[in-house]
PDB file of N, CA and C in Angstrom:
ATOM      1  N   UNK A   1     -70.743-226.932   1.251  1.00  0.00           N
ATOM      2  CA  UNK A   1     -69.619-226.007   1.131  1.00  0.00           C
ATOM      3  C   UNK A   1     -69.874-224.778   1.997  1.00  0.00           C
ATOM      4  N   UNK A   2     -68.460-224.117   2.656  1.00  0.00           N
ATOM      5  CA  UNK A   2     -69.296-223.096   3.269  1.00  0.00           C
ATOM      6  C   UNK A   2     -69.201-221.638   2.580  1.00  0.00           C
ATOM      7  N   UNK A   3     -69.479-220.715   2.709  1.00  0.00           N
ATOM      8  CA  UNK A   3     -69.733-219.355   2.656  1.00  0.00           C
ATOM      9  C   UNK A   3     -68.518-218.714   1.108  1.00  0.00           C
ATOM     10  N   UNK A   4     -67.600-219.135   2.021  1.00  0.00           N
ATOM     11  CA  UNK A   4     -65.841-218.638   1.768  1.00  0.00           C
ATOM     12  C   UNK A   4     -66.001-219.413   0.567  1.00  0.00           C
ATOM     13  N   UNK A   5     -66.151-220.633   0.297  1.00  0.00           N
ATOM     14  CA  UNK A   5     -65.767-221.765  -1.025  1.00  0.00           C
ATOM     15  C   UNK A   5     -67.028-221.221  -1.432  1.00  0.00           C
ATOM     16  N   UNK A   6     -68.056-221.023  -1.695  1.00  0.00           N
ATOM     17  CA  UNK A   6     -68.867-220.851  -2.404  1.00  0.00           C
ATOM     18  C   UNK A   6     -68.670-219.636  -3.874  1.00  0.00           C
ATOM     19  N   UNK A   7     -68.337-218.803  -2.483  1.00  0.00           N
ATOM     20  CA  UNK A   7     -67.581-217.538  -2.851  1.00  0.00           C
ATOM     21  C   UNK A   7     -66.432-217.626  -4.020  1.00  0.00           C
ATOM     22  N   UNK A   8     -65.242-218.489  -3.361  1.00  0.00           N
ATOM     23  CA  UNK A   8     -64.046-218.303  -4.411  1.00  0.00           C
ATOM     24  C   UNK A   8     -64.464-219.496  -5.413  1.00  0.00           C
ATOM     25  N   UNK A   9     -65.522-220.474  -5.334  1.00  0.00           N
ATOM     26  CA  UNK A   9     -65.842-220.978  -6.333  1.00  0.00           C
ATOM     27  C   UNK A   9     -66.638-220.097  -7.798  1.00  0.00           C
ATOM     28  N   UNK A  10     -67.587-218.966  -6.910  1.00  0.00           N
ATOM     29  CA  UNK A  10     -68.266-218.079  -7.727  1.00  0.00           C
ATOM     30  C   UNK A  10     -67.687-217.274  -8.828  1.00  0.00           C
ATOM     31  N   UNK A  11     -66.228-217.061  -7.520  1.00  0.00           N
ATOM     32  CA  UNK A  11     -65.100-215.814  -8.258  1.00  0.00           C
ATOM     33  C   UNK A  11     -64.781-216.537  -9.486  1.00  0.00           C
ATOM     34  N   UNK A  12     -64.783-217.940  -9.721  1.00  0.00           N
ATOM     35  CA  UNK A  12     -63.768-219.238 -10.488  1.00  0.00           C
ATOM     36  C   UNK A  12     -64.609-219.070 -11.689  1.00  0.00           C
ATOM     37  N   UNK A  13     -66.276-219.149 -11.646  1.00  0.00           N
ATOM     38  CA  UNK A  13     -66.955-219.069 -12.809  1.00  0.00           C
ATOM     39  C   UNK A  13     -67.454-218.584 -13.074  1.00  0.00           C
ATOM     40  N   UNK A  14     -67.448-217.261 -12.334  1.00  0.00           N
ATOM     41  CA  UNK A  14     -67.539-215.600 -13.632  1.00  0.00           C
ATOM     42  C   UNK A  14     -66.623-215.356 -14.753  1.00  0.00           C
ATOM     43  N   UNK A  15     -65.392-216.368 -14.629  1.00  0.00           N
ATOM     44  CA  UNK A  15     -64.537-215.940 -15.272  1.00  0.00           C
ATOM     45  C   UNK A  15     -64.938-216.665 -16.776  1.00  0.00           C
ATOM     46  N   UNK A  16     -65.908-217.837 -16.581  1.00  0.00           N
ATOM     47  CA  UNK A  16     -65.978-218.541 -17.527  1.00  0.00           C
ATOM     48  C   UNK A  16     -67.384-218.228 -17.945  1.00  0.00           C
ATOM     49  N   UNK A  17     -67.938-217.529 -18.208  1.00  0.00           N
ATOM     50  CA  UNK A  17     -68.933-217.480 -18.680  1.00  0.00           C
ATOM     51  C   UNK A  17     -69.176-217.380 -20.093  1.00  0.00           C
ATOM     52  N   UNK A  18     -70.282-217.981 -20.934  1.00  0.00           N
ATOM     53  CA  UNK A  18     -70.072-218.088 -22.258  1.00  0.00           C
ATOM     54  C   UNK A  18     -70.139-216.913 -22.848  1.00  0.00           C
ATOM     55  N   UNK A  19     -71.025-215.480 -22.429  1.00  0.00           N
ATOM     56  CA  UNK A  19     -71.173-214.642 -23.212  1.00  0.00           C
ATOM     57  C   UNK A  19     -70.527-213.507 -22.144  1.00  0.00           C
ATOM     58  N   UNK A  20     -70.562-212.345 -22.462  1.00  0.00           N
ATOM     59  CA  UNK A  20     -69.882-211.170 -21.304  1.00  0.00           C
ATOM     60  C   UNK A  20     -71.206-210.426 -21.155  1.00  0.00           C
ATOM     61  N   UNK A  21     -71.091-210.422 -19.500  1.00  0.00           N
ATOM     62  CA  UNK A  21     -72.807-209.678 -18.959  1.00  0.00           C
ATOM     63  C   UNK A  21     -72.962-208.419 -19.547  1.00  0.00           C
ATOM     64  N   UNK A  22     -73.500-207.713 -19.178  1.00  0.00           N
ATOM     65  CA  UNK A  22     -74.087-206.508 -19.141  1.00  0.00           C
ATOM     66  C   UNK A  22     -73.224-205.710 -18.266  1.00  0.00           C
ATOM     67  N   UNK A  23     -73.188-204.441 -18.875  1.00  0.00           N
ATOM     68  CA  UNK A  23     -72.305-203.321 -17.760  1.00  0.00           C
ATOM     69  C   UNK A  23     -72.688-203.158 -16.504  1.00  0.00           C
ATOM     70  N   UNK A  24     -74.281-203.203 -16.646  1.00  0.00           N
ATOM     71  CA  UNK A  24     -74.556-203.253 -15.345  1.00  0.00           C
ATOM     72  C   UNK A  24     -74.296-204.489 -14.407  1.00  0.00           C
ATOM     73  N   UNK A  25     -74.316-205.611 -15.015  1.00  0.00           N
ATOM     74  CA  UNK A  25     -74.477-206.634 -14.461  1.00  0.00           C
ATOM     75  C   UNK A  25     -72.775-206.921 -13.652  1.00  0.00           C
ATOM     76  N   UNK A  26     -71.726-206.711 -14.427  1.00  0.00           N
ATOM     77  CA  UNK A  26     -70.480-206.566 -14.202  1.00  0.00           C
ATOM     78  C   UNK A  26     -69.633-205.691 -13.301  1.00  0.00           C
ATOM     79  N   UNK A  27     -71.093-204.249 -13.394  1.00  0.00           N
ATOM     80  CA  UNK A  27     -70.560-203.326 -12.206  1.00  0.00           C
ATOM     81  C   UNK A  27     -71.133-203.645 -10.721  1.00  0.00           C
ATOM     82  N   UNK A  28     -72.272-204.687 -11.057  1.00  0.00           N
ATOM     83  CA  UNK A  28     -72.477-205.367  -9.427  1.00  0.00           C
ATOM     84  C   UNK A  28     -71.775-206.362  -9.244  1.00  0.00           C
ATOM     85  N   UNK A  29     -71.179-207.083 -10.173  1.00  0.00           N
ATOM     86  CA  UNK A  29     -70.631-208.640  -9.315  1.00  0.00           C
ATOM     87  C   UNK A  29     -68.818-207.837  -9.176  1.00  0.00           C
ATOM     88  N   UNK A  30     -68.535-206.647  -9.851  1.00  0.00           N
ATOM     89  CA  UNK A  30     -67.346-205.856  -9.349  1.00  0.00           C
ATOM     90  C   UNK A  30     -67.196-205.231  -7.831  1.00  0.00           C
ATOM     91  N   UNK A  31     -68.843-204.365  -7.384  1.00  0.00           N
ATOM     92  CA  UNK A  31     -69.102-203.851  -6.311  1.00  0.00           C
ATOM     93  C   UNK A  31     -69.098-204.819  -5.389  1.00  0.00           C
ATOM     94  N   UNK A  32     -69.910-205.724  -5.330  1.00  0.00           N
ATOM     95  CA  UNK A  32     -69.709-207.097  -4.307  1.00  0.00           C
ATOM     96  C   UNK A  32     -68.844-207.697  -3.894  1.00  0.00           C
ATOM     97  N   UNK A  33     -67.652-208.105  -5.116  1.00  0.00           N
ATOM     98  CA  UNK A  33     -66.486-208.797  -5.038  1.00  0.00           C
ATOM     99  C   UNK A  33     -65.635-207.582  -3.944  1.00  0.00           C
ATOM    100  N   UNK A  34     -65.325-206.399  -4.027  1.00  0.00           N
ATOM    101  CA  UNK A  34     -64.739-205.505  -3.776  1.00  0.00           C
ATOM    102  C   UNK A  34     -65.035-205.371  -2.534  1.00  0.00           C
ATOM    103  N   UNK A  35     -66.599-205.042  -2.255  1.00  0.00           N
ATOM    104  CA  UNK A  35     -66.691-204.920  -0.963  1.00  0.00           C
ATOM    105  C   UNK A  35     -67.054-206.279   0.085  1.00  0.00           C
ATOM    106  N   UNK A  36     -66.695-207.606  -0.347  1.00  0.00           N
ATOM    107  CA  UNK A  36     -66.650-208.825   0.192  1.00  0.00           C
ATOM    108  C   UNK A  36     -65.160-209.132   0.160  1.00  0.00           C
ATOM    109  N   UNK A  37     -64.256-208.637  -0.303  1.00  0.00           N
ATOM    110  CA  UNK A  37     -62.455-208.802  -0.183  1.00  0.00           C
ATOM    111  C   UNK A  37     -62.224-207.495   0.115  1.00  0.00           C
ATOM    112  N   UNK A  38     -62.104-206.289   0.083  1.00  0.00           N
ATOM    113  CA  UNK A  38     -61.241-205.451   0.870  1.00  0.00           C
ATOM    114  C   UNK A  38     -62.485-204.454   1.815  1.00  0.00           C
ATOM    115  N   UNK A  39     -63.513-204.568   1.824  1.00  0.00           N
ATOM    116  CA  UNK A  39     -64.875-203.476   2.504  1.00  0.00           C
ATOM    117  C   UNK A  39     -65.084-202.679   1.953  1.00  0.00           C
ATOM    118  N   UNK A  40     -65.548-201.775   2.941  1.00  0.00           N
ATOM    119  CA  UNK A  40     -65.904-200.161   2.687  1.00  0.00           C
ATOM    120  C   UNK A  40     -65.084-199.828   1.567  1.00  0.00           C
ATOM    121  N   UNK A  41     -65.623-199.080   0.561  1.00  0.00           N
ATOM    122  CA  UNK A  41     -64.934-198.126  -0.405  1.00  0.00           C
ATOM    123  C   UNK A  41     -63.934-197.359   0.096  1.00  0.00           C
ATOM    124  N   UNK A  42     -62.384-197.526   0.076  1.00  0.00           N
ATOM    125  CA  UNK A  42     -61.119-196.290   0.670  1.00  0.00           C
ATOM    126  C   UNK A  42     -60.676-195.961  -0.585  1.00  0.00           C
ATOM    127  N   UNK A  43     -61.283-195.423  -1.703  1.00  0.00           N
ATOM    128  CA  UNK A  43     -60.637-194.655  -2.578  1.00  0.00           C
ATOM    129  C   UNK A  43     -61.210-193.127  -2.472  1.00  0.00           C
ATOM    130  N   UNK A  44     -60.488-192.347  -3.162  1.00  0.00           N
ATOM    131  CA  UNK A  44     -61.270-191.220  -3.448  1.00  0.00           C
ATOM    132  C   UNK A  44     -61.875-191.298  -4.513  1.00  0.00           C
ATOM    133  N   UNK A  45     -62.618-190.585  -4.815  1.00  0.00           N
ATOM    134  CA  UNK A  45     -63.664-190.658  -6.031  1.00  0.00           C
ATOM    135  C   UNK A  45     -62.845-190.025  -7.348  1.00  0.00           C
ATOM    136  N   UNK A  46     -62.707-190.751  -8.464  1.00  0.00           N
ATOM    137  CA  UNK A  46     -61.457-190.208  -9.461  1.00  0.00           C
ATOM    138  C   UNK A  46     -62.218-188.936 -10.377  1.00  0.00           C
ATOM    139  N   UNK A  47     -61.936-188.417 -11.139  1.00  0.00           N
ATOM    140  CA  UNK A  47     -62.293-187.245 -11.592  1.00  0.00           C
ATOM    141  C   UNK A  47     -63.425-187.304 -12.896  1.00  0.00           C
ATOM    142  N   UNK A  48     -63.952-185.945 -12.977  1.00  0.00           N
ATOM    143  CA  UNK A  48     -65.471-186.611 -13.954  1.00  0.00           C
ATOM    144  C   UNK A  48     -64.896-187.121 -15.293  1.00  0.00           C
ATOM    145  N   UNK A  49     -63.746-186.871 -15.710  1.00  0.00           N
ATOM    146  CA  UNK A  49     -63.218-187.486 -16.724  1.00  0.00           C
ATOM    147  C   UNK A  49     -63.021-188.625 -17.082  1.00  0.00           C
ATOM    148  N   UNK A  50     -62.867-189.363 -16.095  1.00  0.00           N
ATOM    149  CA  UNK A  50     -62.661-191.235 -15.757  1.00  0.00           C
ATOM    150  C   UNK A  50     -64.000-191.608 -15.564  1.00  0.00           C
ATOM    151  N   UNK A  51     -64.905-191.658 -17.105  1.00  0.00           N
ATOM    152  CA  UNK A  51     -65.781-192.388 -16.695  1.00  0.00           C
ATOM    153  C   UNK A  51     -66.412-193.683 -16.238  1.00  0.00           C
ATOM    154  N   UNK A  52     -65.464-194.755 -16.541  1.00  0.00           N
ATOM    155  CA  UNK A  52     -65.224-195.816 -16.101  1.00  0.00           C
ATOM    156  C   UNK A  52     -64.748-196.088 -14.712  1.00  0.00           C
ATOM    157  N   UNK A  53     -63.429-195.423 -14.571  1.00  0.00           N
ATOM    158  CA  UNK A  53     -63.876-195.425 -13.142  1.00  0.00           C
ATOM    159  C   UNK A  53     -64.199-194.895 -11.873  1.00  0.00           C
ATOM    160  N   UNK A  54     -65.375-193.709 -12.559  1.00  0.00           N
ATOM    161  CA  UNK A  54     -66.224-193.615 -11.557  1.00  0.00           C
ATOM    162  C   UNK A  54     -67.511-194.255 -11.471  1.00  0.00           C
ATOM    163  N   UNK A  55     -67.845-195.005 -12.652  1.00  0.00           N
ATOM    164  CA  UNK A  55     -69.223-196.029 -12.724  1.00  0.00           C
ATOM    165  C   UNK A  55     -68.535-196.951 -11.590  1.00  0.00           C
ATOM    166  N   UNK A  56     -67.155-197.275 -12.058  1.00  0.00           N
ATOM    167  CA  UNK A  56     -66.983-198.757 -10.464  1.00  0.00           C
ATOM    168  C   UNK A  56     -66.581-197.812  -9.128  1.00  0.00           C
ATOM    169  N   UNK A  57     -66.262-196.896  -9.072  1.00  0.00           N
ATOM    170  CA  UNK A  57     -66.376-196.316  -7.440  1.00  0.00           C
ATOM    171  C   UNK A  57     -67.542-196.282  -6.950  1.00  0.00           C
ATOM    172  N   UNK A  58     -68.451-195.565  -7.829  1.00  0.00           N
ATOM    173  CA  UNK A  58     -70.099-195.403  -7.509  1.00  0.00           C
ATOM    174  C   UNK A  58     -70.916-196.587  -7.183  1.00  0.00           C
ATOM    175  N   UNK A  59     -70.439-197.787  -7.751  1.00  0.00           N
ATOM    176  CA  UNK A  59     -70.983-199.028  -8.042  1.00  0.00           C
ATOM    177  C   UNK A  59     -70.594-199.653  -6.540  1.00  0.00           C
ATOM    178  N   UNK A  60     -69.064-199.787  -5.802  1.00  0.00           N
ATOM    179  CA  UNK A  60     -68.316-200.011  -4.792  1.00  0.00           C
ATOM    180  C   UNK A  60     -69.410-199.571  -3.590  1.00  0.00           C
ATOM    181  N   UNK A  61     -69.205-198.190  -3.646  1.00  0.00           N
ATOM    182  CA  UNK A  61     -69.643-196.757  -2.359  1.00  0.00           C
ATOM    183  C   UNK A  61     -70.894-197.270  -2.064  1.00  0.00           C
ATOM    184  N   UNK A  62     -71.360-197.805  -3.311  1.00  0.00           N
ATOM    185  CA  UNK A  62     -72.943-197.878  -2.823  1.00  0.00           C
ATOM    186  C   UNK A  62     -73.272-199.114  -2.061  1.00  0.00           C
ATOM    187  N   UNK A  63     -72.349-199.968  -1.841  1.00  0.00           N
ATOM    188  CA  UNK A  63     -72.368-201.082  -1.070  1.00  0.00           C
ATOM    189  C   UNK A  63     -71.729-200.763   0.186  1.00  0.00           C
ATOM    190  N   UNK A  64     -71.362-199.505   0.546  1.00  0.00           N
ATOM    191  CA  UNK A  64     -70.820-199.153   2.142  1.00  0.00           C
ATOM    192  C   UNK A  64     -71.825-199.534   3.217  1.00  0.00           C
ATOM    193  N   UNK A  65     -71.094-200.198   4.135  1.00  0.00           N
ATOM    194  CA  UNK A  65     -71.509-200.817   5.509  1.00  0.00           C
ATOM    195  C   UNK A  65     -72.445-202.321   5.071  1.00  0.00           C
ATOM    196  N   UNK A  66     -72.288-202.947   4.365  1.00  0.00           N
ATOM    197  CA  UNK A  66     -72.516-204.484   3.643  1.00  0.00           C
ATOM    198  C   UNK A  66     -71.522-204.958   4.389  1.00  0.00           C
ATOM    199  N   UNK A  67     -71.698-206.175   4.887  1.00  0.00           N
ATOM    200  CA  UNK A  67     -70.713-207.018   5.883  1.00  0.00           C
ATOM    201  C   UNK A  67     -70.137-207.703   4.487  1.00  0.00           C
ATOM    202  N   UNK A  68     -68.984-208.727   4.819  1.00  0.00           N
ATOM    203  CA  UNK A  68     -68.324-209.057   4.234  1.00  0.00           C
ATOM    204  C   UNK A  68     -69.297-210.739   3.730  1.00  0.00           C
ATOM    205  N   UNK A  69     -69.732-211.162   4.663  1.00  0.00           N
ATOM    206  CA  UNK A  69     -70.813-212.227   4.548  1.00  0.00           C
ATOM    207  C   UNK A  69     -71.840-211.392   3.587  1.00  0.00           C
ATOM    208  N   UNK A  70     -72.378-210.752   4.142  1.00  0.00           N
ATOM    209  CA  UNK A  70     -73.918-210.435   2.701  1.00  0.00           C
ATOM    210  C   UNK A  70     -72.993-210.132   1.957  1.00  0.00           C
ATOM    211  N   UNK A  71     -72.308-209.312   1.476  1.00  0.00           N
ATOM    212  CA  UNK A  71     -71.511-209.295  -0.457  1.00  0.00           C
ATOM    213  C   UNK A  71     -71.129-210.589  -0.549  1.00  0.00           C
ATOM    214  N   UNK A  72     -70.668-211.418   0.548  1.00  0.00           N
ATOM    215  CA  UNK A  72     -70.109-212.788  -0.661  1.00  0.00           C
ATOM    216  C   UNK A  72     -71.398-213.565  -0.755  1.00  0.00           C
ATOM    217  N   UNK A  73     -72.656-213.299  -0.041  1.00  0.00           N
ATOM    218  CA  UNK A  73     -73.703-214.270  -0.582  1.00  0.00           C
ATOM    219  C   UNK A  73     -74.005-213.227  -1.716  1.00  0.00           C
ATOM    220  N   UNK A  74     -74.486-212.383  -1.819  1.00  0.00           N
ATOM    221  CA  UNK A  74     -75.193-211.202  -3.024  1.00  0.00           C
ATOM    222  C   UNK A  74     -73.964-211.522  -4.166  1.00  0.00           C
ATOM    223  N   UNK A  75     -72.356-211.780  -4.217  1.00  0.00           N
ATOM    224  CA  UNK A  75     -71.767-212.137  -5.232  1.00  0.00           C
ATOM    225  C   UNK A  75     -72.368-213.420  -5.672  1.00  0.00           C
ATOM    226  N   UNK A  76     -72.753-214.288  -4.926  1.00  0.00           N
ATOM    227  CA  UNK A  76     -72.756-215.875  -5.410  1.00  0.00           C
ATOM    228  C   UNK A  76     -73.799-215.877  -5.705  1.00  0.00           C
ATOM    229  N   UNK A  77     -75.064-215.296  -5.202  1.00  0.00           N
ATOM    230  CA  UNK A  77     -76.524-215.231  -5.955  1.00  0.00           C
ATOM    231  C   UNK A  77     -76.186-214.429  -7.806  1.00  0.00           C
ATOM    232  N   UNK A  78     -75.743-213.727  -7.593  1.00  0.00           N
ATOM    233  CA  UNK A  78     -75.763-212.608  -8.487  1.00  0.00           C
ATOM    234  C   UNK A  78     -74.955-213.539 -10.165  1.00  0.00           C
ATOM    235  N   UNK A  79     -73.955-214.334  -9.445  1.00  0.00           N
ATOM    236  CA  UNK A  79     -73.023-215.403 -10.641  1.00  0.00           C
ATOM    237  C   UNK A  79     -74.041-216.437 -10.428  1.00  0.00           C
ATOM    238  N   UNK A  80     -74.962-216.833  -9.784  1.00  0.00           N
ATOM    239  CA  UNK A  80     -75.668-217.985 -10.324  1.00  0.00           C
ATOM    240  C   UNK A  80     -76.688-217.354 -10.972  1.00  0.00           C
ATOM    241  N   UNK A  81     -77.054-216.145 -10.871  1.00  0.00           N
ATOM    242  CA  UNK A  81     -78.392-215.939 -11.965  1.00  0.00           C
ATOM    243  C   UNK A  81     -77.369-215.689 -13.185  1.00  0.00           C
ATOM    244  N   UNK A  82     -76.442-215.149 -13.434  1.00  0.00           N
ATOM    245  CA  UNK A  82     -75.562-215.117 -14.592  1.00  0.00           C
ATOM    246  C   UNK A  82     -75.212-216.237 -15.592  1.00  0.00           C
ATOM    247  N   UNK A  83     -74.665-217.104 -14.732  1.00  0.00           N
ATOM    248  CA  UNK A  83     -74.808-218.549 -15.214  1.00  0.00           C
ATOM    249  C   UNK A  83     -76.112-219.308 -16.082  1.00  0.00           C
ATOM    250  N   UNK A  84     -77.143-218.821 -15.185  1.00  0.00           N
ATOM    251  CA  UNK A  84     -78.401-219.316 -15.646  1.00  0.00           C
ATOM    252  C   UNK A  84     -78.644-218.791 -16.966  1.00  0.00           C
ATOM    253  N   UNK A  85     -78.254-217.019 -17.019  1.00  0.00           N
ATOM    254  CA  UNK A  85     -78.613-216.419 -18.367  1.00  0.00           C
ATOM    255  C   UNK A  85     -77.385-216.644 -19.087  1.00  0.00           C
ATOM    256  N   UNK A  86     -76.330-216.736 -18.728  1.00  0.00           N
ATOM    257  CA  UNK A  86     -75.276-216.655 -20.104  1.00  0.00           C
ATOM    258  C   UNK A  86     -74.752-218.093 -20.392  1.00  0.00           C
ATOM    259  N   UNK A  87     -74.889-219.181 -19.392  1.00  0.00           N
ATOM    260  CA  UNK A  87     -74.193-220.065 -19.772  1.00  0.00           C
ATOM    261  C   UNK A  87     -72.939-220.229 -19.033  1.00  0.00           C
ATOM    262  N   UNK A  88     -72.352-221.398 -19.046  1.00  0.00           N
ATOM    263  CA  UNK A  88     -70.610-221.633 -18.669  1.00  0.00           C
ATOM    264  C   UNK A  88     -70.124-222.363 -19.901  1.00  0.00           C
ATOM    265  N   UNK A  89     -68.776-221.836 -20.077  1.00  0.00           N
ATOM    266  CA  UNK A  89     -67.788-222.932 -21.177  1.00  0.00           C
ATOM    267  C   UNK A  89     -67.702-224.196 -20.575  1.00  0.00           C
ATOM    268  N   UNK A  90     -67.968-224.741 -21.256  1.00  0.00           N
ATOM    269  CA  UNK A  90     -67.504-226.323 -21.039  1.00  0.00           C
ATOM    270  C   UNK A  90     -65.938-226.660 -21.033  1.00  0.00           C
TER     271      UNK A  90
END
């Protein structure tokens, strides 16, 4: 399979996972996905009040200048160690 299918296969079974990761774990396969489909971070940074989402801007930003190839391999590594620890639904 190449790169691209690996990828939207990865995207296919995060969704199914038996248990729900870790915040952290969720704010990297968010940062990856994000910056492997649209790049570089173009938001502004939302206000200290939105703490949620400034954990995923911060999480995004910090993957600036990551090609679109390394985030979709670092997404697909990142859902197969997930898999390994949480499981998939059958």
């Amino acid at each position: 399979m190449s790169l691209e299918e690996n990828f939207n296969k990865a995207v296919e079974d995060v969704k199914n996972l038996e248990k729900t990761p870790k915040d952290d774990e969720l704010l990297e396969i968010y940062a990856l996905y994000k910056q492997a489909t649209v790049g570089d971070c173009d938001t502004s940074k939302p206000g200290m009040f939105d703490f949620k989402g400034k954990a995923k801007w911060e999480a995004w930003n910090s993957k600036k200048g990551t090609s679109k190839e390394q985030a979709q391999e670092g997404y697909v590594a990142k859902v197969k160690a997930l898999i390994e620890a949480y499981g998939l639904k059958q």
